[in-house]
Protein backbone atom coordinates (compact mmCIF):
# COMPACT_ATOMS: atom_id res chain seq x y z
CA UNK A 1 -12.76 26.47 24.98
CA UNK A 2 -10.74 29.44 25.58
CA UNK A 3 -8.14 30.52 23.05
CA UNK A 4 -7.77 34.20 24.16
CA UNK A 5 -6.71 35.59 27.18
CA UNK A 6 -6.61 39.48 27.71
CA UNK A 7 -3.73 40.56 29.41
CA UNK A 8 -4.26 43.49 31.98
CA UNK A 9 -2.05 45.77 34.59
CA UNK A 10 -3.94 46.82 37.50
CA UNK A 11 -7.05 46.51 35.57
CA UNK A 12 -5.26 48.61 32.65
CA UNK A 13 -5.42 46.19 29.15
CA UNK A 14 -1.71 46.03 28.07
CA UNK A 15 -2.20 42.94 24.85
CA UNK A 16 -4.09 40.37 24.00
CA UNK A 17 -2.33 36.75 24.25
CA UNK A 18 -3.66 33.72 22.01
CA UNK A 19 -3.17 30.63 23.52
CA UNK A 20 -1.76 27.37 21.72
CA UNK A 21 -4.83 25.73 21.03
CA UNK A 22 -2.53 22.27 20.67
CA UNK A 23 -2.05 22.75 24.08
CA UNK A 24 -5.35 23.28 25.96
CA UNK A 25 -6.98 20.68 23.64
CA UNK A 26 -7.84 18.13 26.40
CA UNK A 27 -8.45 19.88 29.25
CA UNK A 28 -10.38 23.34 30.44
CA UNK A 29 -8.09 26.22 30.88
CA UNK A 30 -5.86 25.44 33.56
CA UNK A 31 -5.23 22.08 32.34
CA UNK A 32 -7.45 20.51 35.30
CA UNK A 33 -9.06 17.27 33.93
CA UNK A 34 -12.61 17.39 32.99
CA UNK A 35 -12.07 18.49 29.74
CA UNK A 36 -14.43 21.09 28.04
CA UNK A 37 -13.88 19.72 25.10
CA UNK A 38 -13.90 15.94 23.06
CA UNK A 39 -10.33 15.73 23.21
CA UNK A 40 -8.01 14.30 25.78
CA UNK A 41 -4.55 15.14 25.54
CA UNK A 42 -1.21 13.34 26.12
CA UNK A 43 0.25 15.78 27.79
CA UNK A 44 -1.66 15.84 31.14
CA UNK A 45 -0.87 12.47 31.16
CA UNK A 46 2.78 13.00 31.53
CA UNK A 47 3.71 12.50 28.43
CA UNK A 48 6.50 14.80 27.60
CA UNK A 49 7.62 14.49 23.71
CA UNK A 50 10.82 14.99 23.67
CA UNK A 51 11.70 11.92 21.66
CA UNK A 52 14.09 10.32 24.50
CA UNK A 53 11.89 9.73 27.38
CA UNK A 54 9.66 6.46 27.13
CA UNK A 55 5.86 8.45 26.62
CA UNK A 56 4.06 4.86 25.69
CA UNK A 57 2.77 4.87 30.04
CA UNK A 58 1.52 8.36 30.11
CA UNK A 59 -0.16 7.58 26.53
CA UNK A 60 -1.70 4.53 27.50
CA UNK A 61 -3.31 6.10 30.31
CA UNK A 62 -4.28 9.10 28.06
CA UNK A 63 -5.91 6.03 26.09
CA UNK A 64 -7.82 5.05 28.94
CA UNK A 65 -9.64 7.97 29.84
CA UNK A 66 -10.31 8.85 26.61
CA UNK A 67 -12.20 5.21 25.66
CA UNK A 68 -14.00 5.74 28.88
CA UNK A 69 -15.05 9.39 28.36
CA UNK A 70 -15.32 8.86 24.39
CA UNK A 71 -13.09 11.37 23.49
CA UNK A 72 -10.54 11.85 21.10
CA UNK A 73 -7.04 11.32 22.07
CA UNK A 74 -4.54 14.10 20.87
CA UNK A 75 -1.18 14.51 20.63
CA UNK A 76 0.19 17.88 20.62
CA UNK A 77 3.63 18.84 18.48
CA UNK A 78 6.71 17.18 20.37
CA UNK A 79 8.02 13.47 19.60
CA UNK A 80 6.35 11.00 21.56
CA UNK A 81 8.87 8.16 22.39
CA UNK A 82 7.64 4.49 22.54
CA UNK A 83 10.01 2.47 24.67
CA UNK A 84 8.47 -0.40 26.30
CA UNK A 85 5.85 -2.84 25.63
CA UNK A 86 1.92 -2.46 26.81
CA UNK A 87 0.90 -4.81 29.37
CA UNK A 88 -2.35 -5.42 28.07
CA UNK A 89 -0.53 -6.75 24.76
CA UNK A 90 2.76 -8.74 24.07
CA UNK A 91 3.28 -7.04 20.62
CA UNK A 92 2.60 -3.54 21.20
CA UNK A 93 3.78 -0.65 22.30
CA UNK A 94 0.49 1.04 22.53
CA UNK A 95 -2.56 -0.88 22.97
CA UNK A 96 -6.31 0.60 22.19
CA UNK A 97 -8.69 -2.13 22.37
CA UNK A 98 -12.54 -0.88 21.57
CA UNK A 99 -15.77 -2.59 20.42
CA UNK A 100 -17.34 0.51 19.62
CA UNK A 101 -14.64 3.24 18.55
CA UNK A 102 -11.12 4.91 18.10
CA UNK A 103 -10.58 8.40 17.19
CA UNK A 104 -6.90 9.66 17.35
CA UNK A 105 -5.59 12.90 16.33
CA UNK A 106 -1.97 14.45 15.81
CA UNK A 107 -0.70 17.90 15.22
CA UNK A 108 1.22 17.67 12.14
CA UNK A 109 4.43 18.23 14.19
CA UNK A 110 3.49 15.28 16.34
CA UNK A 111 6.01 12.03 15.97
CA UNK A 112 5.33 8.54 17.68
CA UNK A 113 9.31 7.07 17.53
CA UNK A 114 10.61 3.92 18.26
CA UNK A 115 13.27 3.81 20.88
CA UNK A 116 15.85 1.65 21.16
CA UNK A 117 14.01 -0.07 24.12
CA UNK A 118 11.23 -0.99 22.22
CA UNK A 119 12.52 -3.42 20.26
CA UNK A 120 14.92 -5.06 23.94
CA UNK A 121 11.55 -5.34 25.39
CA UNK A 122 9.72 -7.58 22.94
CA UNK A 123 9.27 -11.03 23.35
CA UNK A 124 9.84 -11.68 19.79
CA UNK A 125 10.86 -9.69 16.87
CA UNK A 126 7.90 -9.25 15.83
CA UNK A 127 5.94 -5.82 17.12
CA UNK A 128 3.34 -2.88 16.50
CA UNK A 129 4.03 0.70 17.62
CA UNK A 130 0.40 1.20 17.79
CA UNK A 131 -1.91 -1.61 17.91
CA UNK A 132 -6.22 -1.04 17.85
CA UNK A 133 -8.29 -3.62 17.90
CA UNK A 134 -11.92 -4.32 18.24
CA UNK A 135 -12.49 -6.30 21.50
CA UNK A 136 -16.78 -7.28 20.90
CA UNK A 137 -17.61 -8.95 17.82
CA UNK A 138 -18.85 -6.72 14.82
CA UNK A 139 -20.45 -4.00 15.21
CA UNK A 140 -20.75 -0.23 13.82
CA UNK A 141 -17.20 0.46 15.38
CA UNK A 142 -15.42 2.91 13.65
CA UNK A 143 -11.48 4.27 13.62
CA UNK A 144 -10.19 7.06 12.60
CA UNK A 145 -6.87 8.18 12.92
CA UNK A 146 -5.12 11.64 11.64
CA UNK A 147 -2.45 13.90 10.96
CA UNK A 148 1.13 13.36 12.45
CA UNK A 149 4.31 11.01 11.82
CA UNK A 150 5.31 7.36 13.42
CA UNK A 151 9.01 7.33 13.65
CA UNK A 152 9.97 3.66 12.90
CA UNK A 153 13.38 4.34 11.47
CA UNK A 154 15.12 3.45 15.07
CA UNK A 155 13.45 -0.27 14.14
CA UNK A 156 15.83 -3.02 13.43
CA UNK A 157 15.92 -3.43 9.60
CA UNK A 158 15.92 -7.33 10.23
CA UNK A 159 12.49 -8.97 8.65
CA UNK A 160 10.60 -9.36 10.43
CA UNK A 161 10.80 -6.15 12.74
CA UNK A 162 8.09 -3.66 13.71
CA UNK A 163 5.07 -2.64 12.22
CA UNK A 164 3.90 1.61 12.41
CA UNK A 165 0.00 1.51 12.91
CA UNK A 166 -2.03 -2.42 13.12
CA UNK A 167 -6.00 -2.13 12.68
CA UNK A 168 -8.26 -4.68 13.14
CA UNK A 169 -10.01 -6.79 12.70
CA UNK A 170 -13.77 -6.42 13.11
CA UNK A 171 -14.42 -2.63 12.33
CA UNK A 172 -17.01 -1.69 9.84
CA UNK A 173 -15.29 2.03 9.10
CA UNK A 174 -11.25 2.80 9.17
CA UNK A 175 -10.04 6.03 7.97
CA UNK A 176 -6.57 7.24 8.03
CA UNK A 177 -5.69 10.29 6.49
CA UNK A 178 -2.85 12.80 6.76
CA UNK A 179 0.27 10.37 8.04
CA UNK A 180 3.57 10.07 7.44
CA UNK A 181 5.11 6.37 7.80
CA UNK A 182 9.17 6.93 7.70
CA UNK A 183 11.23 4.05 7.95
CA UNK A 184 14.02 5.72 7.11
CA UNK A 185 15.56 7.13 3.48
CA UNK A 186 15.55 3.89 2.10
CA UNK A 187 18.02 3.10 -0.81
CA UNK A 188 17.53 3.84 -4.79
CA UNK A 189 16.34 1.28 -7.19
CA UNK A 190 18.44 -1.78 -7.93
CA UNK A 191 19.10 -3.02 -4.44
CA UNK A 192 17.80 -6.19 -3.60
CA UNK A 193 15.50 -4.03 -0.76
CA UNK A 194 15.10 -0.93 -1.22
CA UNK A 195 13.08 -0.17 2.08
CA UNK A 196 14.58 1.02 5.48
CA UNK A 197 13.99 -0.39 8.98
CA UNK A 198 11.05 -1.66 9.86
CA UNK A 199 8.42 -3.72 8.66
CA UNK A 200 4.75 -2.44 7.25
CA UNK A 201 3.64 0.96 8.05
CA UNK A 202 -0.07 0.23 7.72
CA UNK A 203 -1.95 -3.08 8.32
CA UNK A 204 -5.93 -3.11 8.15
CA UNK A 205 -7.33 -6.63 8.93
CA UNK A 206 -10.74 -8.11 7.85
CA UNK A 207 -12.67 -4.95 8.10
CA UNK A 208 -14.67 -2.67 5.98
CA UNK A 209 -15.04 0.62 4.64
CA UNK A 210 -11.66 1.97 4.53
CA UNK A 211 -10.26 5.24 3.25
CA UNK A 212 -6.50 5.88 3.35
CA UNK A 213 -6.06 9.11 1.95
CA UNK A 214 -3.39 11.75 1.42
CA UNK A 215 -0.26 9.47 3.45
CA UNK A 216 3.14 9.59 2.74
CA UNK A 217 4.75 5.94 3.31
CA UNK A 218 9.01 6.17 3.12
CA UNK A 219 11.32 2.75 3.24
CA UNK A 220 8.68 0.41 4.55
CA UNK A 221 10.71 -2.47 4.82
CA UNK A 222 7.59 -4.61 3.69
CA UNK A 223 4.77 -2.91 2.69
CA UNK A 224 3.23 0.61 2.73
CA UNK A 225 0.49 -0.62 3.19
CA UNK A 226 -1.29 -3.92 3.84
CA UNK A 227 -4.89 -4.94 3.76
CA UNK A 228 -5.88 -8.64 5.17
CA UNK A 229 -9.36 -10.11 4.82
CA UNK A 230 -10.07 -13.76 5.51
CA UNK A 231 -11.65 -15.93 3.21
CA UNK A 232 -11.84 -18.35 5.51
CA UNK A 233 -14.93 -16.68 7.28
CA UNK A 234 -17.80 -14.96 6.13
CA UNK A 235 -16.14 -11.29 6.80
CA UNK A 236 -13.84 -10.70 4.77
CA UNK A 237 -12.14 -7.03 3.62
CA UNK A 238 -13.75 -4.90 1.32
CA UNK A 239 -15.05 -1.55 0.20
CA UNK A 240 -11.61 -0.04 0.71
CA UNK A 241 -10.15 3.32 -1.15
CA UNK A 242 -6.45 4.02 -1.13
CA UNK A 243 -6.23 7.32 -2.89
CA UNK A 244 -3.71 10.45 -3.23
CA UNK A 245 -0.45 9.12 -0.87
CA UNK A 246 2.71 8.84 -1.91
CA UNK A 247 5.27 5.74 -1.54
CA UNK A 248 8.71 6.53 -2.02
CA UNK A 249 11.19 3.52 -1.46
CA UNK A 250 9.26 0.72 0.12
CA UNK A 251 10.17 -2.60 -0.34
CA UNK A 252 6.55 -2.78 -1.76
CA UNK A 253 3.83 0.16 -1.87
CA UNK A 254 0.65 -1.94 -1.19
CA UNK A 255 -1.04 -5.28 -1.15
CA UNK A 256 -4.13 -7.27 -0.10
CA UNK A 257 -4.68 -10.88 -0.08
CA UNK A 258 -7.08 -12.94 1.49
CA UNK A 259 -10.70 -12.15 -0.08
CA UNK A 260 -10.42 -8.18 0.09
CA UNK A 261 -12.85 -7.54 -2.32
CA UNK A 262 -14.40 -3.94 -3.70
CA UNK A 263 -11.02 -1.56 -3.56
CA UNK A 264 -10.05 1.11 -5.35
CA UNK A 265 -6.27 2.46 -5.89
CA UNK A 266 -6.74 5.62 -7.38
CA UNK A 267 -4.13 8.89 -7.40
CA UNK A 268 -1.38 7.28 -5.97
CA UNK A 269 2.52 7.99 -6.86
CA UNK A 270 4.53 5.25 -6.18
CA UNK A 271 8.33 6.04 -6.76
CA UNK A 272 11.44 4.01 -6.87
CA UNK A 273 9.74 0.74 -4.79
CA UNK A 274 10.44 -2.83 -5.02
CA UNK A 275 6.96 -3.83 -6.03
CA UNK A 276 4.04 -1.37 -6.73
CA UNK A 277 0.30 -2.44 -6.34
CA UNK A 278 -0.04 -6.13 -5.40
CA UNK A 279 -3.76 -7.97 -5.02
CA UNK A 280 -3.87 -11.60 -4.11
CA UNK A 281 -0.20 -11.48 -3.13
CA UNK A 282 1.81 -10.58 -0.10
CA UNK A 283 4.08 -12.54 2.81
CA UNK A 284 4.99 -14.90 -0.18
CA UNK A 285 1.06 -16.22 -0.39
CA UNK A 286 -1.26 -16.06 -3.30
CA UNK A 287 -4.51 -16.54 -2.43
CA UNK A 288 -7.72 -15.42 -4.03
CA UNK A 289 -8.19 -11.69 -4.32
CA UNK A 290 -11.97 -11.67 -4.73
CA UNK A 291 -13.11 -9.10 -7.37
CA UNK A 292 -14.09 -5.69 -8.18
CA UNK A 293 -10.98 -3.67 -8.62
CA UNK A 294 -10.45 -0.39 -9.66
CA UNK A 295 -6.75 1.16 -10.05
CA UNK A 296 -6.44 4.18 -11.97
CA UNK A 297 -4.71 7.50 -12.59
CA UNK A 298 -1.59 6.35 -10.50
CA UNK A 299 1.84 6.66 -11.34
CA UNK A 300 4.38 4.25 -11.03
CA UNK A 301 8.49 5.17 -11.68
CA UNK A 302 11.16 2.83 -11.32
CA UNK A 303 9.92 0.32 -9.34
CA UNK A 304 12.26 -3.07 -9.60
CA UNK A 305 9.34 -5.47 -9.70
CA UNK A 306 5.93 -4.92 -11.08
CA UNK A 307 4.35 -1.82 -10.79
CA UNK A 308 0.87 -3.35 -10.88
CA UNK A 309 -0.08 -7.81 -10.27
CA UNK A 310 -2.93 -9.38 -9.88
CA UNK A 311 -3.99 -12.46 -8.82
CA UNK A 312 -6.52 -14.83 -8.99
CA UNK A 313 -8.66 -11.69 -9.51
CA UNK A 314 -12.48 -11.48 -11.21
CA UNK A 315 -13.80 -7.88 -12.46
CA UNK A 316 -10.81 -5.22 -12.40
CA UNK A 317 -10.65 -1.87 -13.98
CA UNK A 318 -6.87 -0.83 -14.78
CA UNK A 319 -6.94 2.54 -16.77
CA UNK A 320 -5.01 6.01 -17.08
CA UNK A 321 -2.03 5.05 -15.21
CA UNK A 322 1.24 5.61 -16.33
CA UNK A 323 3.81 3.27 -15.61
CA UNK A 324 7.60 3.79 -16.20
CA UNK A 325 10.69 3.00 -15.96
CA UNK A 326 10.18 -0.33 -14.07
CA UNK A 327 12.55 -3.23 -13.26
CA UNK A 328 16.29 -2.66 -12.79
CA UNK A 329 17.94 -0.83 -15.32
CA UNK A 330 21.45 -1.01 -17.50
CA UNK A 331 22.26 2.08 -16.04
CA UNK A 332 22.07 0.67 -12.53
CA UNK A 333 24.96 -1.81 -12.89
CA UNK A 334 23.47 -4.72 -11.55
CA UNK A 335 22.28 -8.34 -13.25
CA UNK A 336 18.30 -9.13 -13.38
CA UNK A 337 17.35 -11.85 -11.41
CA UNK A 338 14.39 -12.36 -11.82
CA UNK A 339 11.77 -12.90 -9.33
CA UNK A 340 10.52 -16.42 -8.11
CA UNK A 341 7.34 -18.05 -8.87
CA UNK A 342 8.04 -16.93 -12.66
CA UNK A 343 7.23 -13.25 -12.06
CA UNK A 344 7.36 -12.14 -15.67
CA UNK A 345 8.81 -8.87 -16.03
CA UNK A 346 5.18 -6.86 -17.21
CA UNK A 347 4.19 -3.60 -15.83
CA UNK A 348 1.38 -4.81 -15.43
CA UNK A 349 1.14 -8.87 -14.76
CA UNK A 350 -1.81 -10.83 -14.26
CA UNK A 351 -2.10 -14.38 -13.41
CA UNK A 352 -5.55 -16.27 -13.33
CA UNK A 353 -7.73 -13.60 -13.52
CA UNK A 354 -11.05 -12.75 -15.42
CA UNK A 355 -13.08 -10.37 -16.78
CA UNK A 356 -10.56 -7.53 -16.61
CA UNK A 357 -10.23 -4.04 -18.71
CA UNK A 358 -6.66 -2.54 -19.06
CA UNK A 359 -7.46 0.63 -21.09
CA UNK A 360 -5.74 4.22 -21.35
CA UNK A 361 -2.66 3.62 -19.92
CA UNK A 362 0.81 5.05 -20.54
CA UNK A 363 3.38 1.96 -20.57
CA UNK A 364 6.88 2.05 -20.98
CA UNK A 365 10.81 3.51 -20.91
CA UNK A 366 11.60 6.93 -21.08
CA UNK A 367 15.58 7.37 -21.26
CA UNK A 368 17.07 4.13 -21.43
CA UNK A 369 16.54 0.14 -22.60
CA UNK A 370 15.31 -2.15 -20.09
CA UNK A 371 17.40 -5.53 -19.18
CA UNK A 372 15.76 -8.87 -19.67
CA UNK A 373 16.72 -12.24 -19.96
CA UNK A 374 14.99 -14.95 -22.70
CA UNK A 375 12.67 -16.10 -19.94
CA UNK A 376 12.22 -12.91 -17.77
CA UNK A 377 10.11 -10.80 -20.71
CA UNK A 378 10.05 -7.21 -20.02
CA UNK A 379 6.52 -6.36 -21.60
CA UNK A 380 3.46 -4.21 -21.13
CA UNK A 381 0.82 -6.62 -19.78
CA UNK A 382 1.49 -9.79 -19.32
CA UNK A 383 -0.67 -13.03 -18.53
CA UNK A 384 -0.09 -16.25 -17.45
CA UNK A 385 -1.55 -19.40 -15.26
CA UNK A 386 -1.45 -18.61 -11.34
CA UNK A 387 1.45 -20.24 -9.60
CA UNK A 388 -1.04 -22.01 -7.23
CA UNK A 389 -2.83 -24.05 -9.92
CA UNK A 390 -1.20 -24.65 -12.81
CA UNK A 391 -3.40 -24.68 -15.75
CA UNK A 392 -5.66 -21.68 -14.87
CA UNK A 393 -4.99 -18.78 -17.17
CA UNK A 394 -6.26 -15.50 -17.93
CA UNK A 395 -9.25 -15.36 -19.68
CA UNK A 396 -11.70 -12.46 -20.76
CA UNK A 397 -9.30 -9.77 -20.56
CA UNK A 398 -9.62 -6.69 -22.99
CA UNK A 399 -6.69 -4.11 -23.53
CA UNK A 400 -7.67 -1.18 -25.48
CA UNK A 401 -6.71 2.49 -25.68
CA UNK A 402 -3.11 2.08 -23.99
CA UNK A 403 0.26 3.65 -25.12
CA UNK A 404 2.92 0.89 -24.98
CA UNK A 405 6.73 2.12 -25.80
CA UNK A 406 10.13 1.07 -25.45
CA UNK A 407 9.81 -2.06 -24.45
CA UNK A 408 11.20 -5.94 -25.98
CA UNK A 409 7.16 -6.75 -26.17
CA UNK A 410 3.81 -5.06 -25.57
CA UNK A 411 1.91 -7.99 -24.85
CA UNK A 412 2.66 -11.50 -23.54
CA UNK A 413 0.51 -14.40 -23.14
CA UNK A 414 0.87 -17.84 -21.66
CA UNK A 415 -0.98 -20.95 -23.58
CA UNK A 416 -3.33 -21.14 -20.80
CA UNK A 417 -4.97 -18.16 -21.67
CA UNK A 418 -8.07 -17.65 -23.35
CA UNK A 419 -10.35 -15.03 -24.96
CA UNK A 420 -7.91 -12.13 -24.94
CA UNK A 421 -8.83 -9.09 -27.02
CA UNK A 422 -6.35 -6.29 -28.28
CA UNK A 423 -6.67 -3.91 -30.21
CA UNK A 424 -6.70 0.44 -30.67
CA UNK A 425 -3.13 0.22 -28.70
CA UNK A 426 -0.16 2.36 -30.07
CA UNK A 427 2.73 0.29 -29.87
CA UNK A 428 5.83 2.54 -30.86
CA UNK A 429 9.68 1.05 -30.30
CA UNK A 430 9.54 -2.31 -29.12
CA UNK A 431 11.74 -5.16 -29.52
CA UNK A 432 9.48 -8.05 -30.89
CA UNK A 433 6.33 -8.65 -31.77
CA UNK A 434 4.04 -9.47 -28.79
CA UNK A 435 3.45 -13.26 -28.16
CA UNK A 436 0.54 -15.00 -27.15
CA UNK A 437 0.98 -18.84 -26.66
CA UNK A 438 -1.91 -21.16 -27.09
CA UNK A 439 -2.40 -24.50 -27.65
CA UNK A 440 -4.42 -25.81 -30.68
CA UNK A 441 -7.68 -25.74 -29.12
CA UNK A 442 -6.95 -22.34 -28.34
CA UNK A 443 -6.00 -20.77 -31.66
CA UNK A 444 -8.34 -18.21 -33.07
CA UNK A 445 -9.34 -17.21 -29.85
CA UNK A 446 -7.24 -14.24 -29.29
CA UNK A 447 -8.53 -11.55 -31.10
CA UNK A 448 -5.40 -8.91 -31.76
CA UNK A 449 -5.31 -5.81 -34.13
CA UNK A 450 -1.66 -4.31 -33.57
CA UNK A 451 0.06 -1.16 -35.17
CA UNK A 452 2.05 -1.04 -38.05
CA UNK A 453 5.30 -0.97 -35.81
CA UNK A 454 4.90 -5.00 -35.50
CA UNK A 455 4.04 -5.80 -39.28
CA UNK A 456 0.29 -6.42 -38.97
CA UNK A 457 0.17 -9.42 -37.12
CA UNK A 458 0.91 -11.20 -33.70
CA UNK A 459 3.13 -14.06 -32.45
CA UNK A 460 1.35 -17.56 -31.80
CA UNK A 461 3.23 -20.05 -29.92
CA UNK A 462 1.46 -23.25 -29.28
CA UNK A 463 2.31 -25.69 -26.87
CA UNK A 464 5.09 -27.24 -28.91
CA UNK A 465 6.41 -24.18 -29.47
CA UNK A 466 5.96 -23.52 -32.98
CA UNK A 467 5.31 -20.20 -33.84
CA UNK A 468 2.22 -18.78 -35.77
CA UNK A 469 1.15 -15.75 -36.99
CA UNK A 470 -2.64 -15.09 -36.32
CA UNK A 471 -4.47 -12.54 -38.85
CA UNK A 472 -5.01 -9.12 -37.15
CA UNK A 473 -8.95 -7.67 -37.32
CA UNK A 474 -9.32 -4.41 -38.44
């Protein structure tokens, strides 16, 4: 393609001109279509970007041409309104329906933005700025999606409202790298939602092989993002990374549910959120997570709920994170509430799961006490029975290596746990002594060796209540 253009006066050079490469991506100089290149751009579409007139027409026919010529579709700096639904789909304001693949690109001062008419032209309140979806059954389709911004701040902050970017389902590789999800500034921690307008900035559904990488998700009023699989088929969600993006102020950073199996969370910084890193639990369901979960060398700050919970969840890896400053604090003037379902206040909380490792991680309050209630414990890991059977405990969990400080207790644990092991922690300023409930047939189980900051031994209760203290093993 040509970038360079030499300049000349009667056949006299006078400069040499560079062209804007952003703008003859698409199309051969000249802007004629037939494009040189594997791009098609927006722009020779009509689309104009400049974030008032309605672009979603000129971009769907962009869309198109590029799924029947196979090219990527590009968007150019400017801000691409999206006023008006797609006809090819009642929830969207861009459709891109593909069995075989998606590739979208976006300068990084390229903005898809709600308009106002967006949200007047749904048939419900429930919409997708950009929807892709695979339209054959599975195959080796592929998306991939990068660089620039969706505007979603314009969005009604009702729940539920519209959703930034929807994938799936069916694809066997989704990458998205390089985005910025802004749902507005969002409020600081200690309102009841601290997201903006909105809904979820991300949604993959039942597909595999995913890689969101280097994203920066603001106010979500739901999630960051969202991954679905189905355990109700034979496909479900896996093999999915979510590494190095940064969630500021969403009502929660990320979640999967549904059988999403094989995902790692790894480099994240999730800051001043209403819940952090949820599996098994999202739209007020818990179902089972599947297993084989890695989360590691995130940090979480000051997020009102947990920064990491798990449920129903078999084989996870939780190490070198450090987690601070979570749940409401005194300093924020307003009375813990607790969360329903009996979310105990742990950074990291657990219910039914097995076989998991919690080691090397960096737990607790830097500048100021936490509040908590009797029932609402504000501890470092806590396990319990899932809230969908009651009964089914944690079991086989070892925590080992972590730094637990300034909390009321390091450690809690319903009696329907089983075959916990502690021990190598350094426990430094807590409140009480952890507590590990158990019935009789449970006792001597638990296998605990504690620091010298808790007197040498660990809190029993049994199912009456009475409280024992079990011998620590050095």
């Amino acid at each position: 393609m040509v970038d360079q253009v030499l300049i000349t006066d009667s056949g006299v050079p006078q400069c040499l001109a560079v062209l804007d490469p952003s703008l003859t991506r698409g199309a051969n100089f000249g802007g004629q279509l037939g494009a040189t290149d594997a791009y098609t751009n927006v722009r020779w579409f009509g689309a104009v970007g400049d974030g008032v007139t309605d672009d979603a027409p000129a971009i769907r026919q962009a869309v198109v041409y590029a799924l029947a010529n196979k090219r990527t579709l590009w968007f150019p700096p400017g801000d691409y309104g999206i006023g008006s639904v797609d006809p090819l789909s009642a929830d969207a304001g861009i459709y891109i329906g593909s069995s075989e693949g998606v590739g979208v690109q976006m300068d990084a001062m390229a903005t898809l933005k709600v308009l106002p008419s967006f949200d007047a032209a749904l048939p419900t309140s429930i919409g997708k700025m950009v929807r892709i979806d695979n339209t054959g059954s599975y195959t080796a389709g592929r998306v991939i999606w990068e660089g620039g911004k969706f505007d979603i701040s314009a969005a009604p902050s009702a729940n539920p409202g519209i959703d930034g970017l929807s994938i799936g389902p069916k694809y066997r590789s989704v990458i998205v790298r390089d985005v910025i999800f802004f749902h507005g500034e969002g409020v600081p921690s200690g309102s009841d939602f601290p997201g903006g307008n909105g809904d979820t900035s991300l949604a993959v559904k039942e597909s595999e092989h995913l890689e969101i990488t280097g994203c920066v998700f603001v106010g979500a009023r739901d999630l960051g993002v969202y991954l679905n699989g189905d355990f109700n088929t034979s496909r479900d969600g896996r093999h999915a990374t979510i590494s190095g993006n940064h969630f500021v102020r969403c009502e929660n950073a990320a979640a999967t549910k549904r059988g999403f199996n094989k995902l790692t969370f790894i480099g994240n910084h999730v800051y001043e959120c209403g819940g952090g890193f949820f599996a098994g639990v999202a739209d007020g369901i818990n179902d089972p997570t599947g297993s084989s979960l890695l989360i590691t060398s995130n940090t979480f700050t000051k997020t009102q709920g947990n920064p990491v919970r798990l449920t129903n969840t078999k084989n996870a890896v939780i190490a070198n994170n450090e987690i601070v400053d979570w749940r409401r604090l005194v300093s924020d003037g307003v009375t813990e509430t607790g969360v329903a379902n009996g979310n105990i206040g742990g950074a990291i909380n657990m219910e039914g799961c097995s076989r998991v490792a919690i080691t090397g991680n960096t737990i607790g309050f830097r500048d100021w006490s936490p509040v908590y209630t009797s029932n609402k414990f504000v501890t470092g890991v806590s396990m319990r029975d899932t809230t969908q059977t009651s009964g089914v405990g944690c079991s086989d969990v070892m925590i080992t290596g972590n730094t637990v400080h300034n909390v009321e207790s390091p450690f809690y644990g319903s009696n329907t746990c089983s075959r916990i092991t502690i021990f190598g922690n350094e426990v430094n300023d807590v409140i009480a002594a952890s507590r590990l409930g158990t019935g009789a047939d449970m006792l001597g189980q638990h296998k605990v060796t504690t620091g010298a900051s808790i007197a040498g031994y660990i809190e029993v209760r049994d199912a009456d209540g009475i409280v024992r203290k079990l011998a620590t093993l050095s």
